[in-house]
Structures are given as C-alpha cells and as structure tokens.
Protein backbone atom coordinates (compact mmCIF):
# COMPACT_ATOMS: atom_id res chain seq x y z
CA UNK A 1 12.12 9.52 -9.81
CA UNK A 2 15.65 8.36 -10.32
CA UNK A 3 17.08 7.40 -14.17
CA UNK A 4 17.28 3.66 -12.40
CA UNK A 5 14.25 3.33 -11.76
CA UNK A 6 12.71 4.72 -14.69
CA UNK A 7 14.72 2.35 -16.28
CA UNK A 8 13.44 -0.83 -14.47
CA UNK A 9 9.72 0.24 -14.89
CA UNK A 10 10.21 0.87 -18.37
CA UNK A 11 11.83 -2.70 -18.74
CA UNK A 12 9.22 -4.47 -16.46
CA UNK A 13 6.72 -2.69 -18.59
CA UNK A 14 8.08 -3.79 -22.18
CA UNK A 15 8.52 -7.77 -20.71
CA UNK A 16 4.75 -7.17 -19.72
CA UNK A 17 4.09 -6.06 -22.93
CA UNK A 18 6.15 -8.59 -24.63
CA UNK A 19 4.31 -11.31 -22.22
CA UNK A 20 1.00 -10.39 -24.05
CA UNK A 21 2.07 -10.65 -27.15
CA UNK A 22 3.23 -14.27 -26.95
CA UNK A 23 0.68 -15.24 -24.56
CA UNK A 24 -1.05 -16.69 -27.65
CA UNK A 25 0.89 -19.89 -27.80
CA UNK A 26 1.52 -20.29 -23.68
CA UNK A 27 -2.11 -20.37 -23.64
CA UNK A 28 -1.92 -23.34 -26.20
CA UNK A 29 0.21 -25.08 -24.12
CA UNK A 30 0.56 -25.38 -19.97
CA UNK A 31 -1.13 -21.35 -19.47
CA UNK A 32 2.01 -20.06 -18.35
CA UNK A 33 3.65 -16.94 -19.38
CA UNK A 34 7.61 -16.88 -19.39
CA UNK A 35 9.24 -13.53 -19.03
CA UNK A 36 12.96 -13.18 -20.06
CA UNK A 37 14.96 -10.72 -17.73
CA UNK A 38 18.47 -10.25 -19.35
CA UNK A 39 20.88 -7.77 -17.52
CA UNK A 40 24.37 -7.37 -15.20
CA UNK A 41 23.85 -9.61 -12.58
CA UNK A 42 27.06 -9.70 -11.84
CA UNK A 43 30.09 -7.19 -12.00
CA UNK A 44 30.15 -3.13 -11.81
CA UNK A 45 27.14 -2.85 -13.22
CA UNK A 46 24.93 -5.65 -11.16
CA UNK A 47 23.28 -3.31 -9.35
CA UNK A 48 20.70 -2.82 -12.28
CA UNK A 49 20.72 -5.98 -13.40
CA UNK A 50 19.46 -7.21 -9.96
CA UNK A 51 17.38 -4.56 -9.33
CA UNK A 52 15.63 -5.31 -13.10
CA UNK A 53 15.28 -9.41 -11.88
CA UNK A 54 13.94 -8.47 -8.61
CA UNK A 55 11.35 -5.92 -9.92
CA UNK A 56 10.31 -8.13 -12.30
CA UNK A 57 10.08 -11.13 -10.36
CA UNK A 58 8.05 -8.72 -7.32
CA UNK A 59 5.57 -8.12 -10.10
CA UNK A 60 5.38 -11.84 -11.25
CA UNK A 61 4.28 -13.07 -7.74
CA UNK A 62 1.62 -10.33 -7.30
CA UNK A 63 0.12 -11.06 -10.74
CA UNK A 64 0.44 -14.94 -10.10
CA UNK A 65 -1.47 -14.17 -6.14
CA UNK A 66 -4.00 -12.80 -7.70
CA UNK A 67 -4.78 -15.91 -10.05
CA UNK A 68 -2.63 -15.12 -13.00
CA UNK A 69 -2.83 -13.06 -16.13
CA UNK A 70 -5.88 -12.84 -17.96
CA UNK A 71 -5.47 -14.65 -21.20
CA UNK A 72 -8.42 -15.05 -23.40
CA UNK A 73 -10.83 -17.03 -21.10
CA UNK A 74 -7.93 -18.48 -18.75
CA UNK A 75 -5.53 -17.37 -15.88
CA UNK A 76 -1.79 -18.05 -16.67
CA UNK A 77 0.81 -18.28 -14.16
CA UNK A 78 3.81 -16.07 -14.96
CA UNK A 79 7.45 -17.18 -14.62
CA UNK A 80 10.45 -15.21 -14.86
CA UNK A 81 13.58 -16.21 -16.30
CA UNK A 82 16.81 -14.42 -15.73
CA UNK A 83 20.19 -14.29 -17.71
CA UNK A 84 22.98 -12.71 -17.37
CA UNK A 85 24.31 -10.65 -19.90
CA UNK A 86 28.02 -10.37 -18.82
C-alpha cells in the first residue's frame, strides 16, 4: 500500500473516530454527524487533499445508505465538510 493512501485511511479513520466522540451532542440535536475534512484542495499538493475529501465523503454515503451511524438508540446521517487549508 502506497504512503498516500495510508495516509487517507488513517485520516478517514481519526474523523471516524473523532465523529464518535462528538456524536453525543449531534444526537441532542438534528442526529447528524458532521465530519471536518481539512487539506490542499488546491495547489501542488491538491492531489491529497482531494483524494482525503473524496475518501471521506465515499465513506459518508455508504454509512448514510445503510441508515446512518449507530448512535445510542438512533441512526445519524453523516455530513462531510471540507476546507481548504491553503
């Protein structure tokens, strides 16, 4: 496996992680789990940045087809929002 993508798994990984721990208060609200992608998306480096926002986004919609993520007793949709870091 390449260092790039070892590098986007390990970053879709922590936001999952990092999804769980503040799924606490989305649950309070709507049941919806933001994810924050921050990389290049634009530049020399945007190749990582976009593949990081499109990994990340391809594992949003497959959690979100099948129902959501499991929080407490509920199913929360997952959104993903991007920034660039540039």
């Amino acid at each position: 496996m390449s260092e790039g993508w070892m590098y986007l798994k390990a970053t879709v990984c922590a936001a999952a992680v990092m999804a769980a721990l503040a799924a606490s208060p989305a649950a309070a609200q709507d049941c919806e789990v933001k994810i924050g992608a921050a990389g290049p998306m634009a530049g020399a480096a945007a190749a990582w940045g976009l593949a990081e926002k499109a990994g990340t986004e391809f594992q949003a919609a497959l959690v979100n087809e099948e129902g959501g993520l499991q929080v407490g007793d509920k199913k929360c949709k997952v959104s993903v929002f991007t920034f660039d870091s540039q």
